[in-house]
C-alpha atoms as a PDB file:
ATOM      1  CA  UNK A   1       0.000   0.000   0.000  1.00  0.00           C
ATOM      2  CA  UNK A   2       3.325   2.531   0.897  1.00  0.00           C
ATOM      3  CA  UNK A   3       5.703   1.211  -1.331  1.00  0.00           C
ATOM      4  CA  UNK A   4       8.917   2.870  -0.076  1.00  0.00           C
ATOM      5  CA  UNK A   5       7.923   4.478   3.068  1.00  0.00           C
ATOM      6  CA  UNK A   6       7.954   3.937   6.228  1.00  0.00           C
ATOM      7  CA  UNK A   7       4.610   3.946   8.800  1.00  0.00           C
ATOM      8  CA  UNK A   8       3.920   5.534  11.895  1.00  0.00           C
ATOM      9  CA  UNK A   9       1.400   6.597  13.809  1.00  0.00           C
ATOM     10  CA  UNK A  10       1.589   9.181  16.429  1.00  0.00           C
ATOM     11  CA  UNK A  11      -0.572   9.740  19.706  1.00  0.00           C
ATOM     12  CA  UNK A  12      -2.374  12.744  21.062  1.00  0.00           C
ATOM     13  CA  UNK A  13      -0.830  15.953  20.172  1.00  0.00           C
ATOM     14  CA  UNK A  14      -3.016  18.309  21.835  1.00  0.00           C
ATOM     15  CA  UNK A  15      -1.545  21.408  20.827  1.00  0.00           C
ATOM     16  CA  UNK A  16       1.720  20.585  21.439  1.00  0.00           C
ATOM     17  CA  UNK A  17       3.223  21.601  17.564  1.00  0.00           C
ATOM     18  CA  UNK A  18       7.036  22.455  18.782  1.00  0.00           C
ATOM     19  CA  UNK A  19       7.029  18.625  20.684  1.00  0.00           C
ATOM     20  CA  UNK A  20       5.860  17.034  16.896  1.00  0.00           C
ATOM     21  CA  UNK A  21       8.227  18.846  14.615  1.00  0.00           C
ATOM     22  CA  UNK A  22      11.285  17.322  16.871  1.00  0.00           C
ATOM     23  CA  UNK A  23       9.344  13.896  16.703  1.00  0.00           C
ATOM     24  CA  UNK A  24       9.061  13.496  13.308  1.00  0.00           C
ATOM     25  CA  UNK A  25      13.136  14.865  13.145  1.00  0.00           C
ATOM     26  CA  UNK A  26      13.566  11.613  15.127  1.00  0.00           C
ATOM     27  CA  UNK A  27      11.962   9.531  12.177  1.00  0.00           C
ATOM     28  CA  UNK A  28      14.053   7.547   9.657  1.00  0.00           C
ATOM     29  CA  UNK A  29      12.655   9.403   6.517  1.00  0.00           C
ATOM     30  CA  UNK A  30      11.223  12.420   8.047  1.00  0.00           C
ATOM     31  CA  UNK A  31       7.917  13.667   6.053  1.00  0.00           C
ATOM     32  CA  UNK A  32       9.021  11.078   3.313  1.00  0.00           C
ATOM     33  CA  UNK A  33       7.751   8.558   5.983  1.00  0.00           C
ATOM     34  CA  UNK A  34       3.617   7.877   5.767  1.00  0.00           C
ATOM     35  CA  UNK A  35       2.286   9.693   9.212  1.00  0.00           C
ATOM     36  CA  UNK A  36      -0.723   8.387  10.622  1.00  0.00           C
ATOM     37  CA  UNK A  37      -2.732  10.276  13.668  1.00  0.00           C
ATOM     38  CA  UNK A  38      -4.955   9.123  16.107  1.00  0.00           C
ATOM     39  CA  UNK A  39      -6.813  12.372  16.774  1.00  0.00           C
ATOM     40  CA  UNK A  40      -6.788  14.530  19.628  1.00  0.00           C
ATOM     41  CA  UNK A  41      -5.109  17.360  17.249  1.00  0.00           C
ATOM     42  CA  UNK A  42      -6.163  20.127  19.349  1.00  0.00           C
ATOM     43  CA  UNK A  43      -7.171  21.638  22.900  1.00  0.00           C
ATOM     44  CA  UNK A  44      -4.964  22.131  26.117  1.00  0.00           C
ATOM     45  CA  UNK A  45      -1.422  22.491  24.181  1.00  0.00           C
ATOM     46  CA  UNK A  46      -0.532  26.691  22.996  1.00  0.00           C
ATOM     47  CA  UNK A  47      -0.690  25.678  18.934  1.00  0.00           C
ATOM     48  CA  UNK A  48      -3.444  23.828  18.094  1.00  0.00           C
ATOM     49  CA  UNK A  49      -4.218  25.911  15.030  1.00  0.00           C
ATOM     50  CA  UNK A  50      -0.479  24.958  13.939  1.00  0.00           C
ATOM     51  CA  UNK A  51      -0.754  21.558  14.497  1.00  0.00           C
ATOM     52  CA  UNK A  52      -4.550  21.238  12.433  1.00  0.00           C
ATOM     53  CA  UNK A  53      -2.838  22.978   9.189  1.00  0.00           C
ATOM     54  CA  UNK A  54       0.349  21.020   9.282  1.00  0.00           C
ATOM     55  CA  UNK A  55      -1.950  17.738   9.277  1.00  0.00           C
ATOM     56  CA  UNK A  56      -4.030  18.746   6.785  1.00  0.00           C
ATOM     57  CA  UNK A  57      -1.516  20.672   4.404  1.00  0.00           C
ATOM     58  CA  UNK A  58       0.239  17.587   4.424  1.00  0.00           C
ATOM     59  CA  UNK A  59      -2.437  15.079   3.315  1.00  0.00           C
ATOM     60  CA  UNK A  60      -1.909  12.629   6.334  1.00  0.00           C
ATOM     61  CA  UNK A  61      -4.170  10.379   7.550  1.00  0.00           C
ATOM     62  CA  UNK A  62      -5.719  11.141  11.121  1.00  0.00           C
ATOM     63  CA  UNK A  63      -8.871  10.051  12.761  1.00  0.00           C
ATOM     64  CA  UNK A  64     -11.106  12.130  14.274  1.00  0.00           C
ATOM     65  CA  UNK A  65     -10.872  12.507  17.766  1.00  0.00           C
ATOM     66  CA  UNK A  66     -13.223  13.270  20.923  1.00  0.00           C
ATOM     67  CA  UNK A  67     -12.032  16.631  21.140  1.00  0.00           C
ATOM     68  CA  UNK A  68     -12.558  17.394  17.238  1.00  0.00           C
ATOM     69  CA  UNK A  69     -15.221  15.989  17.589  1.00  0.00           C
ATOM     70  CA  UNK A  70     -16.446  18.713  20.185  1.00  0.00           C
ATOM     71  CA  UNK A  71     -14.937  21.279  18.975  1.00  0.00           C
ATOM     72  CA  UNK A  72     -17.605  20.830  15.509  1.00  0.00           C
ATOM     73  CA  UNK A  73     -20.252  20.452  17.084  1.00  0.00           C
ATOM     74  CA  UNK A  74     -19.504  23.471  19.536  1.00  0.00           C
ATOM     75  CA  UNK A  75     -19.265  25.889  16.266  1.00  0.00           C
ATOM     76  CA  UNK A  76     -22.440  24.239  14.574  1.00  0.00           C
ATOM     77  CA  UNK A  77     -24.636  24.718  17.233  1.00  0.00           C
ATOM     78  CA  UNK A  78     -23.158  27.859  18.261  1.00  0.00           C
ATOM     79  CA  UNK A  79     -22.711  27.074  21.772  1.00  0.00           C
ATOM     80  CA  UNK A  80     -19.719  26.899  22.927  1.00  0.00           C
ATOM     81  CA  UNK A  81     -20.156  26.468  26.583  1.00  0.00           C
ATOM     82  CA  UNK A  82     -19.262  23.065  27.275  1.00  0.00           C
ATOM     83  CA  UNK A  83     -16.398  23.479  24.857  1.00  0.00           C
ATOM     84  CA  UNK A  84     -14.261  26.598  26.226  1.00  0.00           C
ATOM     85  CA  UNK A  85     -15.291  25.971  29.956  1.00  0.00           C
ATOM     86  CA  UNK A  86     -15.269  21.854  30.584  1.00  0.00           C
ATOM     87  CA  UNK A  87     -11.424  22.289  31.145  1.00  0.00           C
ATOM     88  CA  UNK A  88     -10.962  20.630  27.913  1.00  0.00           C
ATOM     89  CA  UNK A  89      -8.478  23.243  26.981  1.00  0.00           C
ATOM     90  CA  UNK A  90     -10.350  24.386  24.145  1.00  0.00           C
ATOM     91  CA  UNK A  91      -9.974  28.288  25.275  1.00  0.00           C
ATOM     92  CA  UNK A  92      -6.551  27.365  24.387  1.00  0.00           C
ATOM     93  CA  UNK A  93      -7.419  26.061  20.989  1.00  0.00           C
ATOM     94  CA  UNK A  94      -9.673  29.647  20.277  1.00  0.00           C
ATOM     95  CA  UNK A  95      -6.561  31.436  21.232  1.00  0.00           C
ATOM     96  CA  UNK A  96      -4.587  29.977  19.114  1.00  0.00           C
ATOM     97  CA  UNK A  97      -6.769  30.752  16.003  1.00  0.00           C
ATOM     98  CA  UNK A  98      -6.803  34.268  16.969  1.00  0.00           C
ATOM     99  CA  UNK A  99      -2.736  34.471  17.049  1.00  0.00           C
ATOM    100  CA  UNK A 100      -2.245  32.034  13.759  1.00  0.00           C
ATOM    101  CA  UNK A 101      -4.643  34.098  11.424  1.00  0.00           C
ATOM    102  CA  UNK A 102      -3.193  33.046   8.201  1.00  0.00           C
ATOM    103  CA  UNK A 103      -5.480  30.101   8.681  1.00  0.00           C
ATOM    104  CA  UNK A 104      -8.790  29.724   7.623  1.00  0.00           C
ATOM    105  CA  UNK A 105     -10.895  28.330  10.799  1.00  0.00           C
ATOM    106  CA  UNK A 106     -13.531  27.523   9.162  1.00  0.00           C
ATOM    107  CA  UNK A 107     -11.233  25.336   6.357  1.00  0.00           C
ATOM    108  CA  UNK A 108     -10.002  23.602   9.121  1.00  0.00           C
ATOM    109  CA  UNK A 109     -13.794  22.663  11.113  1.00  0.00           C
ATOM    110  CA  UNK A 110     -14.532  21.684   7.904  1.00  0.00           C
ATOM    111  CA  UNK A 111     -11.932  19.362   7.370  1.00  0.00           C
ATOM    112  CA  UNK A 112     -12.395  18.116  11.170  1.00  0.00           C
ATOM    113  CA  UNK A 113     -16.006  17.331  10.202  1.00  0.00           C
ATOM    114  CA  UNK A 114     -14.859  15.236   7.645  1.00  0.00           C
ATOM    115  CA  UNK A 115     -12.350  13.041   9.164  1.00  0.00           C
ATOM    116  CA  UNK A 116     -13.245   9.211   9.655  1.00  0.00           C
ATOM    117  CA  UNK A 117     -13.787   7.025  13.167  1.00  0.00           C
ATOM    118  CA  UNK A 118     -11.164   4.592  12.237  1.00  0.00           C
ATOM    119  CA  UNK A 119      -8.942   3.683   9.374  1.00  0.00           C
ATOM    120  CA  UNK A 120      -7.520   0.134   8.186  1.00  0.00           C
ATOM    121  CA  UNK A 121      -4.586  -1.001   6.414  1.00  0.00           C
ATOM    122  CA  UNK A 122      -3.646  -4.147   5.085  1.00  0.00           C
ATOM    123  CA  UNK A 123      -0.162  -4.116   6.087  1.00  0.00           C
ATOM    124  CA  UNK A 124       0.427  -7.373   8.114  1.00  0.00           C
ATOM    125  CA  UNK A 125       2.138  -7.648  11.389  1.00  0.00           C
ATOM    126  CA  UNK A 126       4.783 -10.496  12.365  1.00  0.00           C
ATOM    127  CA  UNK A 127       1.301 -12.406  14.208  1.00  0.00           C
ATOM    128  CA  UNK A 128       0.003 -11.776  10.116  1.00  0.00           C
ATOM    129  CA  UNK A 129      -2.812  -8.662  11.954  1.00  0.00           C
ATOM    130  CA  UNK A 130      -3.374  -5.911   9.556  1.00  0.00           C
ATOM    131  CA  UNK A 131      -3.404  -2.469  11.041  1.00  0.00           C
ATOM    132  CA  UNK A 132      -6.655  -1.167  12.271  1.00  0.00           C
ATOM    133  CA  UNK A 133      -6.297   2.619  13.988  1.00  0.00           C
ATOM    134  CA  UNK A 134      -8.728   3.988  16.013  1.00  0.00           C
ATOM    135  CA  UNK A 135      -8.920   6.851  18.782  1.00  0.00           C
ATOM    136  CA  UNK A 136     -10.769   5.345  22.004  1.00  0.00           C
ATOM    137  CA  UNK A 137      -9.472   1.476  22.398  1.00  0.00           C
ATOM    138  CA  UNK A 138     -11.375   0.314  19.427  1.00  0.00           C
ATOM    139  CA  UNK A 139     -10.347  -3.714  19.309  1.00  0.00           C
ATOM    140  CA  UNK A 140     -13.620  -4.676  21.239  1.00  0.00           C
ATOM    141  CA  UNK A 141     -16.012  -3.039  18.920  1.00  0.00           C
ATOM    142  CA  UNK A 142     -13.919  -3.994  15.427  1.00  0.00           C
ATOM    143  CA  UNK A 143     -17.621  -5.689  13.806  1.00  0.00           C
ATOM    144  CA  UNK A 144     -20.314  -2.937  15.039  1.00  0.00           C
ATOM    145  CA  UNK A 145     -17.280  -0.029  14.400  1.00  0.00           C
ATOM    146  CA  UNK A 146     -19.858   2.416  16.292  1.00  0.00           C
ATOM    147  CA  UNK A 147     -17.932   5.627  16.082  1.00  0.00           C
ATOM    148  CA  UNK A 148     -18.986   6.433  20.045  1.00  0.00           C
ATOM    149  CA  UNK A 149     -17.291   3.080  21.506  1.00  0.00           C
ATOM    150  CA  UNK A 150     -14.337   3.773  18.990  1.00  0.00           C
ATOM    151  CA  UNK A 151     -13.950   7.599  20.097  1.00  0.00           C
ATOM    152  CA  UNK A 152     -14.629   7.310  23.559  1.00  0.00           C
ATOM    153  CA  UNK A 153     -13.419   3.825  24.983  1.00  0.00           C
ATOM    154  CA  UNK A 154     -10.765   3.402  27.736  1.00  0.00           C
ATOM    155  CA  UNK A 155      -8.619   0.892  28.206  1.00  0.00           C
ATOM    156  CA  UNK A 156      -7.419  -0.924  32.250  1.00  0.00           C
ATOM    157  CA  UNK A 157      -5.332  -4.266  32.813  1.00  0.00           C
ATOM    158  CA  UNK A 158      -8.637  -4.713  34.664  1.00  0.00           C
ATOM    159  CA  UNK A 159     -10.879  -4.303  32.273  1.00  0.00           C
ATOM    160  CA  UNK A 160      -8.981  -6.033  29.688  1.00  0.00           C
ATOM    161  CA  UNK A 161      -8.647  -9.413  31.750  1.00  0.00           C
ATOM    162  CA  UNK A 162     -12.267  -9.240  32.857  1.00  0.00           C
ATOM    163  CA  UNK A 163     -11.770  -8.681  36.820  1.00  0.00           C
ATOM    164  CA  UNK A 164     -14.048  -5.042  36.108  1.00  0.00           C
ATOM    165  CA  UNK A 165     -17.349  -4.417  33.902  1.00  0.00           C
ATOM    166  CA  UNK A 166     -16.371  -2.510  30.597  1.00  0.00           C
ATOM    167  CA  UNK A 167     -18.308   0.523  30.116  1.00  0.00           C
ATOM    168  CA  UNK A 168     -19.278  -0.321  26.884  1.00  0.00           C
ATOM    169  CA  UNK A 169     -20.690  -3.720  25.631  1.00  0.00           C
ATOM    170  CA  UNK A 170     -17.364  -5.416  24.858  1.00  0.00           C
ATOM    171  CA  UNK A 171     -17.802  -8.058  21.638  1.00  0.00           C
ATOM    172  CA  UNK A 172     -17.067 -11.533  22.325  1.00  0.00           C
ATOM    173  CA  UNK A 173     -13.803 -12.987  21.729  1.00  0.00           C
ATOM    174  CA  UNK A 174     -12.293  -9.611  20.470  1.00  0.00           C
ATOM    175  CA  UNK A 175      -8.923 -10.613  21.312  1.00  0.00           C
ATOM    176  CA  UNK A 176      -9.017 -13.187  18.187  1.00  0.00           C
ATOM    177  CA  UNK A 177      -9.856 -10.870  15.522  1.00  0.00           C
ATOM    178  CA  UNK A 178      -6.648 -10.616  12.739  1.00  0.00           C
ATOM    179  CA  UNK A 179      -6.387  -7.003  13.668  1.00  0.00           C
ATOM    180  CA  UNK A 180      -3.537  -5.201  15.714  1.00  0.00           C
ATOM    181  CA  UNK A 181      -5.547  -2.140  17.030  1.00  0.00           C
ATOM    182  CA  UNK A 182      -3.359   1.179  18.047  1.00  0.00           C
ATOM    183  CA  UNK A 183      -5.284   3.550  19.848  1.00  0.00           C
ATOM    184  CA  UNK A 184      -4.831   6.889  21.493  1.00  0.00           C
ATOM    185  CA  UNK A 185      -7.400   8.881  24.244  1.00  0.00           C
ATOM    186  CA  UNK A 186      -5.655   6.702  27.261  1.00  0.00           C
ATOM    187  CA  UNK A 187      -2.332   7.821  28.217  1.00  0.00           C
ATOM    188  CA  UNK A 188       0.315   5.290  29.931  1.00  0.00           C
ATOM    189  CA  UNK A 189       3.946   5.838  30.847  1.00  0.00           C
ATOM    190  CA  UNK A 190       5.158   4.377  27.615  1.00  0.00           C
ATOM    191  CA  UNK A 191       3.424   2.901  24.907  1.00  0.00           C
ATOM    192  CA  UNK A 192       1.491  -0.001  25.881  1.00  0.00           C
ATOM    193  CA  UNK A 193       2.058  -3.108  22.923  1.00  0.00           C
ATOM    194  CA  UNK A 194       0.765  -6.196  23.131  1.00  0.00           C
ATOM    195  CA  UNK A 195       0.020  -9.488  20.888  1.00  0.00           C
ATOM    196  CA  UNK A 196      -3.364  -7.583  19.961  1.00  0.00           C
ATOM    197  CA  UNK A 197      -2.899  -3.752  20.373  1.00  0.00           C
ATOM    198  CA  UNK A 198      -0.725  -0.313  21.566  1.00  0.00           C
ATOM    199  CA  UNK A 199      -2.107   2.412  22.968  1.00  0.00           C
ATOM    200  CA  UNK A 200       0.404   5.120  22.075  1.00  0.00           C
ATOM    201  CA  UNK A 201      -0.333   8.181  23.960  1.00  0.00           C
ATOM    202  CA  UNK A 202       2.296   9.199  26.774  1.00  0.00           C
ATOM    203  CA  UNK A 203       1.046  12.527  28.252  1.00  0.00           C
ATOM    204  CA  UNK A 204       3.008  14.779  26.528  1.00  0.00           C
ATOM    205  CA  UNK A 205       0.485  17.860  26.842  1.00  0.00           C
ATOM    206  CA  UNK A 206       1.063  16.779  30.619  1.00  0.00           C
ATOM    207  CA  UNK A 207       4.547  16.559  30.039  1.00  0.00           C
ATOM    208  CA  UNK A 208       5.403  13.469  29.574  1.00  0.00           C
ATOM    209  CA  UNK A 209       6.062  12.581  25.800  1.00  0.00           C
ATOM    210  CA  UNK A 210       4.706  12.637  22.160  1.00  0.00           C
ATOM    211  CA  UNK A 211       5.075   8.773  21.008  1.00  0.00           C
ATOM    212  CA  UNK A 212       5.341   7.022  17.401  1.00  0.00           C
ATOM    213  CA  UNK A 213       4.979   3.536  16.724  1.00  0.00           C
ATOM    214  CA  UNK A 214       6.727   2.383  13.247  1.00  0.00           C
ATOM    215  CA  UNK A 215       4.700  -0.340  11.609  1.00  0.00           C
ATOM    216  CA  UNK A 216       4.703  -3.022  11.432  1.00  0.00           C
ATOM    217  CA  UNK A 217       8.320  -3.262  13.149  1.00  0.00           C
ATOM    218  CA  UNK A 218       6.748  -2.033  15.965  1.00  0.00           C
ATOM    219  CA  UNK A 219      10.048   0.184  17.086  1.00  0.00           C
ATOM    220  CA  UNK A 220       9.202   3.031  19.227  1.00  0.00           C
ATOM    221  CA  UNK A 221       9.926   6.953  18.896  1.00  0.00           C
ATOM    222  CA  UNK A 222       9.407   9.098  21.379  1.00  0.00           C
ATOM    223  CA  UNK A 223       9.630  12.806  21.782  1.00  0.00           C
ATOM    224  CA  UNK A 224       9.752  14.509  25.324  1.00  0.00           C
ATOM    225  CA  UNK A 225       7.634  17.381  26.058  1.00  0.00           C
ATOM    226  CA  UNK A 226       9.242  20.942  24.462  1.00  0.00           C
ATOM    227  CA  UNK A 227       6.296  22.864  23.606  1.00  0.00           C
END
């Protein structure tokens, strides 16, 4: 499917546009790589305007996050409550517009909009599992693909071995779908790979670290926090 390049997919950026740039400097073949996101472009981090027009400009994939997903519907409906004051950091995303105004916010909502609940690829791992990328922890919910369970699941040892009830209706014997699911919403210490999945996100809008997982190698980048 990428003849020649290389795959990665990053975690949550969340603003954080000065953290990415030095991430991607850490990658093999740079921008000549294929870069995959797994949403959560925006909110809490100082440029999330910068980090929305370097994803799209550059035609790479990304999925569309809980907080893009918010962030729509707050300018559609016009209310914008629940968006700048749930301490979702979107007053930091407005703020951002207003100092990057070579961009076109509207272009950018628009492209948000349009953005897809999860994306496969048949690239096959060493356990022959194509890549399936979601936001939320999407590997229980791979048949139904309901965009809510995809967006919005988390992910706990306890959960995962059955000791505490999922949220949301878990699908029976997920764990043997031919599928490796990387995920982002949850963030961990370091990336969290197993036989079946990796949640990638490592804080870094906390200050922890921006993460990249090459496929289907499965080596690890990661980026402390800088800005």
């Amino acid at each position: 499917m990428f003849e020649h390049k290389q795959v990665y997919i990053i975690g949550d950026v969340h603003g954080c546009y000065t953290t990415l740039m030095q991430l991607i400097e850490q990658l093999p073949n740079k921008e000549k790589s294929h870069l995959i996101f797994v949403g959560d472009l925006i909110d809490r981090g100082k440029d999330s305007a910068r980090v929305v027009e370097y994803v799209k400009n550059g035609g790479y994939d990304c999925i569309k996050g809980n907080h893009e997903a918010v962030m729509v519907e707050a300018y559609e409906t016009k209310n914008m409550c629940d968006w700048l004051s749930y301490g979702n950091g979107g007053d930091q995303t407005k703020l951002s517009y207003i100092n990057l105004s070579n961009v076109d916010l509207q272009e950018h909502l628009t492209w948000m909009k349009s953005l897809p609940d999860y994306l496969e690829y048949n690239i096959k791992d060493e356990n022959n599992k194509t890549l399936f990328v979601t936001h939320g922890f999407g590997l229980p919910f791979y048949q139904s693909k309901n965009p809510m369970y995809l967006r919005n699941n988390r992910i706990s040892k306890s959960i995962l071995y059955g000791v505490q009830k999922p949220l949301y209706p878990y699908e029976k014997n997920y764990l043997h779908y031919p599928i490796f699911n990387v995920f982002g919403h949850e963030h961990f210490n370091e990336p969290w790979i197993t036989n079946h999945f990796c949640g990638i996100v490592t804080g870094c809008v906390y200050g922890g670290a921006l993460s990249a997982l090459e496929y289907p190698s499965k080596r690890v980048f990661t980026q402390k926090y800088v800005g």
